[in-house]
Protein backbone atom coordinates (compact mmCIF):
# COMPACT_ATOMS: atom_id res chain seq x y z
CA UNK A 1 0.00 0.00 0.00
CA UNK A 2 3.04 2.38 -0.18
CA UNK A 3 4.79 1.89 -3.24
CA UNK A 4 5.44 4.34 -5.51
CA UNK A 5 2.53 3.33 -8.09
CA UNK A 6 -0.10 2.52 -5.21
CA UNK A 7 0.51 6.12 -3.59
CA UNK A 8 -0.38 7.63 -7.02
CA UNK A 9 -3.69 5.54 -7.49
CA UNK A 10 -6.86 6.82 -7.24
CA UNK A 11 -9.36 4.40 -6.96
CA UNK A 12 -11.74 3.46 -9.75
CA UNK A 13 -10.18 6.79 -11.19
CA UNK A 14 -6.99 6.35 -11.85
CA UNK A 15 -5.38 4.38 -15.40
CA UNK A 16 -2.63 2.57 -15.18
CA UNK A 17 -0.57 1.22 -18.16
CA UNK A 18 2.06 -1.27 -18.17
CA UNK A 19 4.82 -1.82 -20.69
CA UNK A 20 7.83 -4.20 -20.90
CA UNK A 21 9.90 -4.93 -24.03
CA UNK A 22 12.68 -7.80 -22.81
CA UNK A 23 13.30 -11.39 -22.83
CA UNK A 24 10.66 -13.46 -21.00
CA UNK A 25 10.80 -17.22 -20.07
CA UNK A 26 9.10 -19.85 -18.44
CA UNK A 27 10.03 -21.61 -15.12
CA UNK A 28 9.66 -25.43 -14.91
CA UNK A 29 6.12 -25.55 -14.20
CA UNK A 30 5.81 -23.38 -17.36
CA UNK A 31 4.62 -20.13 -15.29
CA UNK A 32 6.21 -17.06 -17.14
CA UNK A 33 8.85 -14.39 -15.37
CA UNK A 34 9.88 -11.49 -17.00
CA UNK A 35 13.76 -11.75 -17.41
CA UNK A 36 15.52 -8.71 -16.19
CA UNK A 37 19.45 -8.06 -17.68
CA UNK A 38 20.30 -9.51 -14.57
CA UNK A 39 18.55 -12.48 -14.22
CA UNK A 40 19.37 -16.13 -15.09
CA UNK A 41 16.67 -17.42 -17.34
CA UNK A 42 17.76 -21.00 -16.45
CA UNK A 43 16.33 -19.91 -12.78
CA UNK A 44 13.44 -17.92 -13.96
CA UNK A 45 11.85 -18.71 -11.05
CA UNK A 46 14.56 -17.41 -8.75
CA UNK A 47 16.15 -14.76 -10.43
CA UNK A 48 12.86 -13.41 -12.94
CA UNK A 49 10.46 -11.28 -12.05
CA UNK A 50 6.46 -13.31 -11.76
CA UNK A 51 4.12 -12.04 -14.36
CA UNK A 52 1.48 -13.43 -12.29
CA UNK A 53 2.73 -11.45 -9.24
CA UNK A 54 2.74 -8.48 -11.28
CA UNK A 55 -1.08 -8.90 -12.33
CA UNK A 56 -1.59 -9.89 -8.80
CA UNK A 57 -0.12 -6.10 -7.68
CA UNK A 58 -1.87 -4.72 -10.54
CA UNK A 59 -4.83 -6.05 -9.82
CA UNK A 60 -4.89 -4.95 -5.82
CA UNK A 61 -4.54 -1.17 -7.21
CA UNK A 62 -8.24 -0.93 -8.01
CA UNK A 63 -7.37 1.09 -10.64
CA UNK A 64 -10.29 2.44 -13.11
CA UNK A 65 -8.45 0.81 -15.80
CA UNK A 66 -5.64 -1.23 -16.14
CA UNK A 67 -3.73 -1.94 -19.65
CA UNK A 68 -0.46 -4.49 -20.26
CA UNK A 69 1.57 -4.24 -23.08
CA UNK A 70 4.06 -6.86 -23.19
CA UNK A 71 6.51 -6.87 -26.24
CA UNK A 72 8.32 -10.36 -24.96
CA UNK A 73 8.08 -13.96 -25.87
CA UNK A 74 7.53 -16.63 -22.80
CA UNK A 75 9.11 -19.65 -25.21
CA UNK A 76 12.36 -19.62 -23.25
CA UNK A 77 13.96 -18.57 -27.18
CA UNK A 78 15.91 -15.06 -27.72
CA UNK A 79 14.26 -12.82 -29.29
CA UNK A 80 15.16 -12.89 -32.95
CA UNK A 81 17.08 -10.37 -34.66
CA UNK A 82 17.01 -9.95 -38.97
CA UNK A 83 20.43 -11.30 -40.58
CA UNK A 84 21.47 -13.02 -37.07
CA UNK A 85 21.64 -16.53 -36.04
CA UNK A 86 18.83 -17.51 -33.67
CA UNK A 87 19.53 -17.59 -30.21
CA UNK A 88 18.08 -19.64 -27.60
CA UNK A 89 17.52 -17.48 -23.87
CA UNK A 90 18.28 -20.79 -22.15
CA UNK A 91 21.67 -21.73 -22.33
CA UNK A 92 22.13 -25.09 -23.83
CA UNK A 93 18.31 -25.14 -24.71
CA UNK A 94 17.23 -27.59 -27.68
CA UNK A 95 15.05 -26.15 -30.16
CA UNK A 96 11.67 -27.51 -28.86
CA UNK A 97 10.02 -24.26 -27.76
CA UNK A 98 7.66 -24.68 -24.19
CA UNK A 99 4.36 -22.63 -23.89
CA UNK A 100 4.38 -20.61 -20.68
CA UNK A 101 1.05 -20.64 -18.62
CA UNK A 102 -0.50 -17.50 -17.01
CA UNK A 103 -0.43 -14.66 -19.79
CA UNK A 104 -3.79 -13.29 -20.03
CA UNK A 105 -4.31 -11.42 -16.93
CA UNK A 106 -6.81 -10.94 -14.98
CA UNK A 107 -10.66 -10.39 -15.71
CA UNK A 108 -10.99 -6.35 -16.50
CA UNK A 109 -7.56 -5.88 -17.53
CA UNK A 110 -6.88 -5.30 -21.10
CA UNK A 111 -3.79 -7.09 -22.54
CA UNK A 112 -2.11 -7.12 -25.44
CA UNK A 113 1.22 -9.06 -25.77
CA UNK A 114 4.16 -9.59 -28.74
CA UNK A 115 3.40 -13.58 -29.60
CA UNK A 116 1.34 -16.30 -29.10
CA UNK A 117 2.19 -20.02 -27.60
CA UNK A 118 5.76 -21.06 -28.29
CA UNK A 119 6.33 -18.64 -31.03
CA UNK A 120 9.56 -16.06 -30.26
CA UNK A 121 8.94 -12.15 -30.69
CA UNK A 122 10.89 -10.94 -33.71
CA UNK A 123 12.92 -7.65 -33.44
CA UNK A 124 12.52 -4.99 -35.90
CA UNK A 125 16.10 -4.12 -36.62
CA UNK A 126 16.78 -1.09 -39.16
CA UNK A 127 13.99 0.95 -36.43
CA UNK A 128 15.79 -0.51 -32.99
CA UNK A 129 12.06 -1.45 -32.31
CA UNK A 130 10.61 -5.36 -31.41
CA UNK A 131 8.28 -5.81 -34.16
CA UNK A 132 5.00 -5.31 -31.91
CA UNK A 133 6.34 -2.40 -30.31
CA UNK A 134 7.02 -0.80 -33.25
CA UNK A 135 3.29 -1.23 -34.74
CA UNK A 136 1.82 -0.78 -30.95
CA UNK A 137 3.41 3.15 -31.26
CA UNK A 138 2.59 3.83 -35.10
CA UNK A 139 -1.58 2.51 -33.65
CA UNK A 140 -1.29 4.41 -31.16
CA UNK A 141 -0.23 7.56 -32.90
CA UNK A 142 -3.17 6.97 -34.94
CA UNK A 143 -2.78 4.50 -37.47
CA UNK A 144 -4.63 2.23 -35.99
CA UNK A 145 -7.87 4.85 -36.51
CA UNK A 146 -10.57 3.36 -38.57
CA UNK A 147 -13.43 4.73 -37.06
CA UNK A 148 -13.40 6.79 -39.27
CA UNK A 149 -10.48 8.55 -38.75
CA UNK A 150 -11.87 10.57 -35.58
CA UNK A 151 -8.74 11.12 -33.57
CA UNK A 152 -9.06 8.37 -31.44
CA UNK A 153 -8.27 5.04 -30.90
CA UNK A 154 -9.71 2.47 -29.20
CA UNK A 155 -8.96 -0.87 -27.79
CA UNK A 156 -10.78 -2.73 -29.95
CA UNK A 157 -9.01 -0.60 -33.07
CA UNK A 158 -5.57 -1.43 -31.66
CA UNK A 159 -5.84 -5.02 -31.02
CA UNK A 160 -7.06 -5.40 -34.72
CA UNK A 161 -4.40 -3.46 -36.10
CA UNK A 162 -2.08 -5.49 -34.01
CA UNK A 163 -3.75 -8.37 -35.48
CA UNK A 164 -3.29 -7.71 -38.50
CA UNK A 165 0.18 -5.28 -38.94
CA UNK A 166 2.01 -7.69 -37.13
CA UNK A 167 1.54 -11.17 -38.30
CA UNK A 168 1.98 -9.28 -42.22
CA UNK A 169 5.00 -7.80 -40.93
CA UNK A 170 6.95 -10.70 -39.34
CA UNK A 171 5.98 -13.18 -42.42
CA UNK A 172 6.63 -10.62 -44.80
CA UNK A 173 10.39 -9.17 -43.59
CA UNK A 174 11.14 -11.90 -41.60
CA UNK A 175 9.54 -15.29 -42.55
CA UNK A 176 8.59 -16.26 -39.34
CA UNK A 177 5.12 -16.90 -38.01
CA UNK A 178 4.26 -14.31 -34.88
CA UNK A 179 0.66 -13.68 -33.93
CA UNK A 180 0.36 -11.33 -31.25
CA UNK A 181 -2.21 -12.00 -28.14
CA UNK A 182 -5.51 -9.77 -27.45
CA UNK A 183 -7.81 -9.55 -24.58
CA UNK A 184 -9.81 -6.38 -24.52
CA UNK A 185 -11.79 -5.45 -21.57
CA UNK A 186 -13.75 -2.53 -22.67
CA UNK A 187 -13.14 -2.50 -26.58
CA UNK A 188 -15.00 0.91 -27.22
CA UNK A 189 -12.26 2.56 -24.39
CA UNK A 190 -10.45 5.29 -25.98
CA UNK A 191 -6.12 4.74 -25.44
CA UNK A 192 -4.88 7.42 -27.28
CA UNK A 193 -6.16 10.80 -29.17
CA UNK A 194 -4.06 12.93 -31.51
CA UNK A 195 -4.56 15.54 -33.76
């Protein structure tokens, strides 16, 4: 109740956005930690950071809305980088890919994350971007609008942009297969205006 985010939340006033572009993996009962620069992913349990303790905290803030944006794959693979060998997050790891558990939050909370299942998040390397990242900013700066074209965009607009942008992009620069999660909890909420 006194951390830095809980002492700035308003209840059922307040929005709170979360977003974390990194290397995820999954621990040995397939839950999924974030992996920190300083954490051992083959201890994701002991050295990563819980993604369902984080929706846990998130949840407890009683915020008016909460929204996760997670740019990360939970396959225990790198991410992958154009014109660079693949590289595997676990040391020694064979190329059979797990499916972390746990990713889709908690009921009211609106996530939207890189990849889906075992597949890796791809990097988008001549704009220094992960490929969802870089489509989650150019949505959110408006062309995701299709509504039509009123200066907004909405949940629902950004998780079909995502939807669509993304998987094009990473089969058509990349040749990969990467299909990025949605789960909307109010698709008509507005995320972003611009002029």
């Amino acid at each position: 109740p006194n951390g830095w985010i809980e002492r700035r939340v308003t209840e059922d006033e307040t929005d709170v956005f979360l977003f974390y572009s990194g290397h995820g993996a999954p621990a040995a009962d397939e839950s999924a930690y974030l992996i920190p620069q300083d954490a051992d992913a083959d201890y994701a349990a002991n050295t990563g950071v819980s993604l369902d303790a984080i929706y846990t905290s998130l949840s407890a803030l009683k915020a008016k809305h909460v929204t996760v944006f997670i740019d990360s794959c939970f396959s225990g693979g790198g991410r992958v980088i154009e014109d660079q060998p693949e590289t595997m997050l676990l040391a020694d790891a064979r190329p059979i890919l797990w499916e972390a558990t746990g990713l889709s939050g908690r009921p009211g909370m609106t996530m939207m994350t890189a990849s889906s299942g075992a597949q890796v998040s791809s990097a988008h390397t001549p704009l220094k971007h992960g490929l969802f990242t870089y489509h989650l900013l150019m949505g959110l700066q408006g062309d995701a609008d299709t509504n039509p074209k009123d200066g907004r965009v909405t949940e629902q607009e950004l998780g079909d942009y995502l939807e669509a942008e993304v998987p094009d992009a990473a089969l058509d620069s990349l040749d990969r297969v990467q299909e990025p999660t949605v789960r909307l909890a109010q698709p008509g909420r507005v995320l972003a205006e611009y002029r």
